[in-house]
N, C-alpha and C. Protein backbone atom coordinates (compact mmCIF):
# COMPACT_ATOMS: atom_id res chain seq x y z
N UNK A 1 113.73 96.84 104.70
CA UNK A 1 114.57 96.53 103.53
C UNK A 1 114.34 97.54 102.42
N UNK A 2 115.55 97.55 101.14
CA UNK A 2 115.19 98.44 100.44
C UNK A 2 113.95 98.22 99.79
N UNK A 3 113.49 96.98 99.54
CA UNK A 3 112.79 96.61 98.39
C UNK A 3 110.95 97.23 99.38
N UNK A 4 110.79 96.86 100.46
CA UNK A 4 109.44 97.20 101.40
C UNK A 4 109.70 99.03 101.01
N UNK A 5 110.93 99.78 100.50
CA UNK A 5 110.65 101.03 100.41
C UNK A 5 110.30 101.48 98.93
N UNK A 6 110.69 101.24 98.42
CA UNK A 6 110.01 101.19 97.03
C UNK A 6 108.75 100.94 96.67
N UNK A 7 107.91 99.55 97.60
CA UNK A 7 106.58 99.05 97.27
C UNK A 7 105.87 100.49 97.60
N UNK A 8 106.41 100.75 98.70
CA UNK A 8 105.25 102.06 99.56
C UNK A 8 105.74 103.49 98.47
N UNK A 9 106.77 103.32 97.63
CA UNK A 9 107.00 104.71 96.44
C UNK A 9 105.82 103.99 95.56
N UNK A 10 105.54 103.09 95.46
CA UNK A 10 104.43 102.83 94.28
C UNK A 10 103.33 103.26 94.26
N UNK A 11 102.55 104.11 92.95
CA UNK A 11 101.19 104.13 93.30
C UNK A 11 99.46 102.94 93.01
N UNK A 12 99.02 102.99 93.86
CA UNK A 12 98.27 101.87 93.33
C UNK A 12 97.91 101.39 92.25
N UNK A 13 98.20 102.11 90.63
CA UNK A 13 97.79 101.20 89.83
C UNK A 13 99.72 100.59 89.34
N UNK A 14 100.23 101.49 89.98
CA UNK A 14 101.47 100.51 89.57
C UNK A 14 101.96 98.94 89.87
N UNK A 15 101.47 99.30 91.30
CA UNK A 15 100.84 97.81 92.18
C UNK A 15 100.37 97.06 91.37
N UNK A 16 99.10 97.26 91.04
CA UNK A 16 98.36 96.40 90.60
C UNK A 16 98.87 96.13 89.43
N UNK A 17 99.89 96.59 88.26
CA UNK A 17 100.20 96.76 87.34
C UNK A 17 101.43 95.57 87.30
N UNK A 18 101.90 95.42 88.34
CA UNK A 18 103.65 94.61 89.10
C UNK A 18 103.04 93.37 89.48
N UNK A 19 101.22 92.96 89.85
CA UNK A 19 100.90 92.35 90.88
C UNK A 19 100.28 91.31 89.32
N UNK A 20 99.70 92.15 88.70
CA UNK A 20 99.32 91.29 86.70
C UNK A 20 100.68 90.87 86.29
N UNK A 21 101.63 91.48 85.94
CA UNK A 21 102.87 90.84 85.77
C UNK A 21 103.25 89.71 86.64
N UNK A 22 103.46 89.97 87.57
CA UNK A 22 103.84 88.55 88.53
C UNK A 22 103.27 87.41 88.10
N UNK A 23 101.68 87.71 88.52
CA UNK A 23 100.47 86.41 88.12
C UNK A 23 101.04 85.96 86.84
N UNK A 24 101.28 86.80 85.76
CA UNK A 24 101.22 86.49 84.57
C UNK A 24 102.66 85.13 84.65
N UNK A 25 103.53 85.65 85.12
CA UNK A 25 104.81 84.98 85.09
C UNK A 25 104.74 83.92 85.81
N UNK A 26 103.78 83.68 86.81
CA UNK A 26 103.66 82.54 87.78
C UNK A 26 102.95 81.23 86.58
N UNK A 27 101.91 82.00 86.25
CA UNK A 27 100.77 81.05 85.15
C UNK A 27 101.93 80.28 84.48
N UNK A 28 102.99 81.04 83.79
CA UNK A 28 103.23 80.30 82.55
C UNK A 28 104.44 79.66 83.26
N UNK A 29 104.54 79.98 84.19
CA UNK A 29 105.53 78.90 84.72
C UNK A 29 105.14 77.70 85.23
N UNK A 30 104.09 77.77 85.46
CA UNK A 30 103.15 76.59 86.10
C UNK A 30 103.20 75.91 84.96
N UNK A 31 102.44 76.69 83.90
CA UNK A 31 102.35 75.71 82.49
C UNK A 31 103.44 75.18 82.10
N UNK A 32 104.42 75.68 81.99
CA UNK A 32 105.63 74.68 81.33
C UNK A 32 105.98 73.82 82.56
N UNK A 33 105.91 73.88 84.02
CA UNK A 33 106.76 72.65 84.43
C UNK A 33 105.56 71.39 84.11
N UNK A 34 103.82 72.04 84.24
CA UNK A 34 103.33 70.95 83.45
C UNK A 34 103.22 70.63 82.38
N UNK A 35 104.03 71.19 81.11
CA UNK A 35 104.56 70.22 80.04
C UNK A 35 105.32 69.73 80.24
N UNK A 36 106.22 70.30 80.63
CA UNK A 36 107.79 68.72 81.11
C UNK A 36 107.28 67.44 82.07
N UNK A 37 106.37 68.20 82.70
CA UNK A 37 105.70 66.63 83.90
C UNK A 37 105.53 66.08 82.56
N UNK A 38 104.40 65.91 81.57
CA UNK A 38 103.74 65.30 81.13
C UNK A 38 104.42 64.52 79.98
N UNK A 39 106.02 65.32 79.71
CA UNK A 39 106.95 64.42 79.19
C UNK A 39 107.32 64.90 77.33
């Protein structure tokens, strides 16, 4: 796919750079669906 050709154009701290962003975006998404759980 295009997107598996791009990962391999990346250099490793860009990786790791895409891989902190993600986490980051996962966390706070976690956090808000547990403020709406909690009402």
């Amino acid at each position: 796919s295009k997107r598996a050709i791009q990962e391999k154009g990346l250099s490793p701290s860009e990786k790791k750079k895409k891989k902190e962003i993600v986490d980051r975006g996962l966390k706070m998404l976690k956090e808000t669906l547990k403020g709406k759980g909690k009402g």
